[in-house]
N, C-alpha and C. Protein backbone atom coordinates (compact mmCIF):
# COMPACT_ATOMS: atom_id res chain seq x y z
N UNK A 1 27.64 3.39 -5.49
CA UNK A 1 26.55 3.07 -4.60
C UNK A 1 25.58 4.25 -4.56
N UNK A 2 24.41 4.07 -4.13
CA UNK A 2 23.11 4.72 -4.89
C UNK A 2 22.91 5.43 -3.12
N UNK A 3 22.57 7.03 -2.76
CA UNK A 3 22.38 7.22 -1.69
C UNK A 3 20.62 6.97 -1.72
N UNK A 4 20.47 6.54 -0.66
CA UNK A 4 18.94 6.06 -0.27
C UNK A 4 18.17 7.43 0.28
N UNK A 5 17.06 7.85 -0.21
CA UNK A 5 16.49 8.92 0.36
C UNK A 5 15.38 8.60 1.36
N UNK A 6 15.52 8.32 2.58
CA UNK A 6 14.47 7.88 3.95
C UNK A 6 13.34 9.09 4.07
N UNK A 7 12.55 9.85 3.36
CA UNK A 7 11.66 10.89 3.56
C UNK A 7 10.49 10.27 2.74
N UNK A 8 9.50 10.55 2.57
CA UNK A 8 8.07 10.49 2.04
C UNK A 8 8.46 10.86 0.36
N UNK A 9 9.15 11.66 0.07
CA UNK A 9 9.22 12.01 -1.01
C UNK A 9 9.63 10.88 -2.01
N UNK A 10 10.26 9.93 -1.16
CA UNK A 10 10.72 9.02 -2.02
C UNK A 10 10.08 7.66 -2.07
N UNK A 11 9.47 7.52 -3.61
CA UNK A 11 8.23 6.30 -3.55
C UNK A 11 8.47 5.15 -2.80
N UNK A 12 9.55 4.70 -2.88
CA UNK A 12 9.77 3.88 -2.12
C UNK A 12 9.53 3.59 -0.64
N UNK A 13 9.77 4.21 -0.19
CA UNK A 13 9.70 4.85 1.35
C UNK A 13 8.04 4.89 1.54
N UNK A 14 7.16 5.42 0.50
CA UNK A 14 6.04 5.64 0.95
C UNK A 14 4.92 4.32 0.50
N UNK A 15 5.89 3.71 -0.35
CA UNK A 15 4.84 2.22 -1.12
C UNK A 15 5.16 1.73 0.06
N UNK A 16 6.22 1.24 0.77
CA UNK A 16 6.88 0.27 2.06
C UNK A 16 5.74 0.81 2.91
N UNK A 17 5.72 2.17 3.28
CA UNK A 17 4.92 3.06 4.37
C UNK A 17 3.22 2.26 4.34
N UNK A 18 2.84 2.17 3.11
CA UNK A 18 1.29 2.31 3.04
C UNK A 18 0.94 0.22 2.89
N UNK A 19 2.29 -0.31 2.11
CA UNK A 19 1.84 -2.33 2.59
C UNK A 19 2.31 -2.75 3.86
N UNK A 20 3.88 -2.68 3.83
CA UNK A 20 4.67 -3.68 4.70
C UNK A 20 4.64 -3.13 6.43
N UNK A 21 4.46 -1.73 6.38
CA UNK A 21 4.45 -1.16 7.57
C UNK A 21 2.92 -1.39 8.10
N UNK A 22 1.96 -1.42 7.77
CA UNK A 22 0.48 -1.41 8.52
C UNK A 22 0.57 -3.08 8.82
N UNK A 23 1.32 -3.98 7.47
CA UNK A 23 0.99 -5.47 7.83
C UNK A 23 1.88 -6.03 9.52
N UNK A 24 2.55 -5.18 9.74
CA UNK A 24 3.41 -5.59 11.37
C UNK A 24 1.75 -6.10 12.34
N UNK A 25 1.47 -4.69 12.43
CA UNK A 25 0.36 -4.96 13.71
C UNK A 25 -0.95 -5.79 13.58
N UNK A 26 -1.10 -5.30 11.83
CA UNK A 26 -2.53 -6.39 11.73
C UNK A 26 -2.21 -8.10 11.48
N UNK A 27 -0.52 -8.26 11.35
CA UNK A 27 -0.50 -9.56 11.88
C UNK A 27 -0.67 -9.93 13.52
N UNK A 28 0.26 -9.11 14.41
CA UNK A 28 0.48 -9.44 15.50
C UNK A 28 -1.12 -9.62 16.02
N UNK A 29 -2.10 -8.83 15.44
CA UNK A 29 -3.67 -8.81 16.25
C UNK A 29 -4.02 -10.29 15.96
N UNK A 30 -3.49 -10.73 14.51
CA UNK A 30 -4.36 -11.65 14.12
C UNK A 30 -4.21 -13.05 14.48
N UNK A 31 -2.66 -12.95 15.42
CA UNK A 31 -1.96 -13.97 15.87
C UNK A 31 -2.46 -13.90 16.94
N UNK A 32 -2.94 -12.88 17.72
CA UNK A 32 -3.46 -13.12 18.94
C UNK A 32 -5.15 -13.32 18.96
N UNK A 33 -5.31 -13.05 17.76
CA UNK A 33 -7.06 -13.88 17.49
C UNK A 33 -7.60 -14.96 17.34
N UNK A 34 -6.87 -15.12 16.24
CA UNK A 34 -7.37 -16.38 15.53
C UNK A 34 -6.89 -17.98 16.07
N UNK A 35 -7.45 -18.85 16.29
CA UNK A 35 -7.19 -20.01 16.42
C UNK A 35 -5.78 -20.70 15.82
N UNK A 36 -4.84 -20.98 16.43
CA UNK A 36 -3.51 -21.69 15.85
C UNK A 36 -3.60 -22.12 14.60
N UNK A 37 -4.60 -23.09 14.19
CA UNK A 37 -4.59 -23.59 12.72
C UNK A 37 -5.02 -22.15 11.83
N UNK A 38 -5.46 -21.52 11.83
CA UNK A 38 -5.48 -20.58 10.97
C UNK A 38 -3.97 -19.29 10.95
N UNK A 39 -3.30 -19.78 11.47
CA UNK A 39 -1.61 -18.90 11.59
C UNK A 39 -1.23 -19.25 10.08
N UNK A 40 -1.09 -20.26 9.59
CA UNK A 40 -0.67 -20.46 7.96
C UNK A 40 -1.58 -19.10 7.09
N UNK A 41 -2.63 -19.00 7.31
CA UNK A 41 -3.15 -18.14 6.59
C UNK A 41 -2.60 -16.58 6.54
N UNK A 42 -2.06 -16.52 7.87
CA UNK A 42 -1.28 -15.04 8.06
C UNK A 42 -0.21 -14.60 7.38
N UNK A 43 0.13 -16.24 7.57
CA UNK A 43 1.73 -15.88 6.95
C UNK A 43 2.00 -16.09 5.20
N UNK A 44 1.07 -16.59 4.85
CA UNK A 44 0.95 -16.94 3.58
C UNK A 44 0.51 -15.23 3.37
N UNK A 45 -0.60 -14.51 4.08
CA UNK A 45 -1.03 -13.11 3.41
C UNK A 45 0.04 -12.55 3.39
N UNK A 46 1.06 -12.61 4.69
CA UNK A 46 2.42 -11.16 4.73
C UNK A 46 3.24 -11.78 3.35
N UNK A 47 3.47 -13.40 3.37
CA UNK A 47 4.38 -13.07 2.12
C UNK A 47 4.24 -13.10 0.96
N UNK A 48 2.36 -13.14 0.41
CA UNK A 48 1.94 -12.28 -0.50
C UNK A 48 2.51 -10.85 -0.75
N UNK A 49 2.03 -10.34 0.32
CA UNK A 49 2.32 -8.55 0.55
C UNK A 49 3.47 -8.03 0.33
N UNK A 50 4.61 -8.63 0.66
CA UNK A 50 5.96 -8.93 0.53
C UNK A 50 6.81 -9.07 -0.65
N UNK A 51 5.82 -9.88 -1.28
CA UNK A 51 6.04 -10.42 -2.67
C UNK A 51 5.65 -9.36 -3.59
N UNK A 52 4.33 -8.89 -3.56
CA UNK A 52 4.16 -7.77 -4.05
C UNK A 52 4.78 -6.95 -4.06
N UNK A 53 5.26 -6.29 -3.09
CA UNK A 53 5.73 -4.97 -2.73
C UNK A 53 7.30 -5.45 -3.54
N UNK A 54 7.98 -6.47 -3.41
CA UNK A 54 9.23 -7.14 -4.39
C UNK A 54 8.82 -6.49 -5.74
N UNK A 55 7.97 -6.99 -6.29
CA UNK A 55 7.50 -7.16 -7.98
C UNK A 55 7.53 -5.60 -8.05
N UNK A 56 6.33 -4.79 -7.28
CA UNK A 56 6.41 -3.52 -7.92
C UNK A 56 8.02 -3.09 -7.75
N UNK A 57 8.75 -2.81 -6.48
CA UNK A 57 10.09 -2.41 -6.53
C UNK A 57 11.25 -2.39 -7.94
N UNK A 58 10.69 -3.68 -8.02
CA UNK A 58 11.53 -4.39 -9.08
C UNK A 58 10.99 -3.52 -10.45
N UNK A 59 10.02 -3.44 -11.14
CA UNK A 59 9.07 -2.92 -12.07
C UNK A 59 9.63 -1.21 -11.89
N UNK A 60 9.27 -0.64 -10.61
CA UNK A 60 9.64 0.75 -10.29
C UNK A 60 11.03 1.13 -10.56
N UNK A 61 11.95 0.29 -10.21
CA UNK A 61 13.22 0.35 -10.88
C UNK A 61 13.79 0.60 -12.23
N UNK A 62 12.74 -0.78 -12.67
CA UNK A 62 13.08 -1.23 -14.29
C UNK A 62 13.03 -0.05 -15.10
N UNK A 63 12.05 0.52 -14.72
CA UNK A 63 11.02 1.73 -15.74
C UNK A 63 11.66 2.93 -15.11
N UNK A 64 12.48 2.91 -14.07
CA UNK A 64 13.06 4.19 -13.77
C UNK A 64 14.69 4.13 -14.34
N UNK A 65 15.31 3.05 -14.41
CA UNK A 65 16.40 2.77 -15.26
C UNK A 65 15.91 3.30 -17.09
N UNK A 66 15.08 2.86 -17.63
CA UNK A 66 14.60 3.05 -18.65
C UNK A 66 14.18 4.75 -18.87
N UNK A 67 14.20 5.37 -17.91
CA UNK A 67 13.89 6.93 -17.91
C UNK A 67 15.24 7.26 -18.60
């Protein structure tokens, strides 16, 4: 088992830091903005963002296994 490094130094930590962590609050604003029918649109963006942040992980891995 792989020890996890929780500091800035570690890309991971700081790719999560700069998508998935800012998307918390600018959903919660946007849930309290926007009109009910437009809530699909939120959630469709976070699990874009989500998805992304998957693919690179996955990619960041691949190519770091390959080192």
């Amino acid at each position: 088992m792989e020890i996890i490094e929780m500091n800035f130094k570690n890309p991971v930590v700081r790719m999560w830091f700069y998508t998935v962590f800012p998307m918390i609050p600018v959903e919660i604003i946007l849930l309290l903005i926007l009109p009910m029918q437009y809530h699909y649109f939120i959630f469709i963006g976070k699990a874009f963002l989500l998805a992304a942040f998957y693919v690179w992980y996955l990619y960041y891995k691949k190519k770091k296994a390959a080192n």
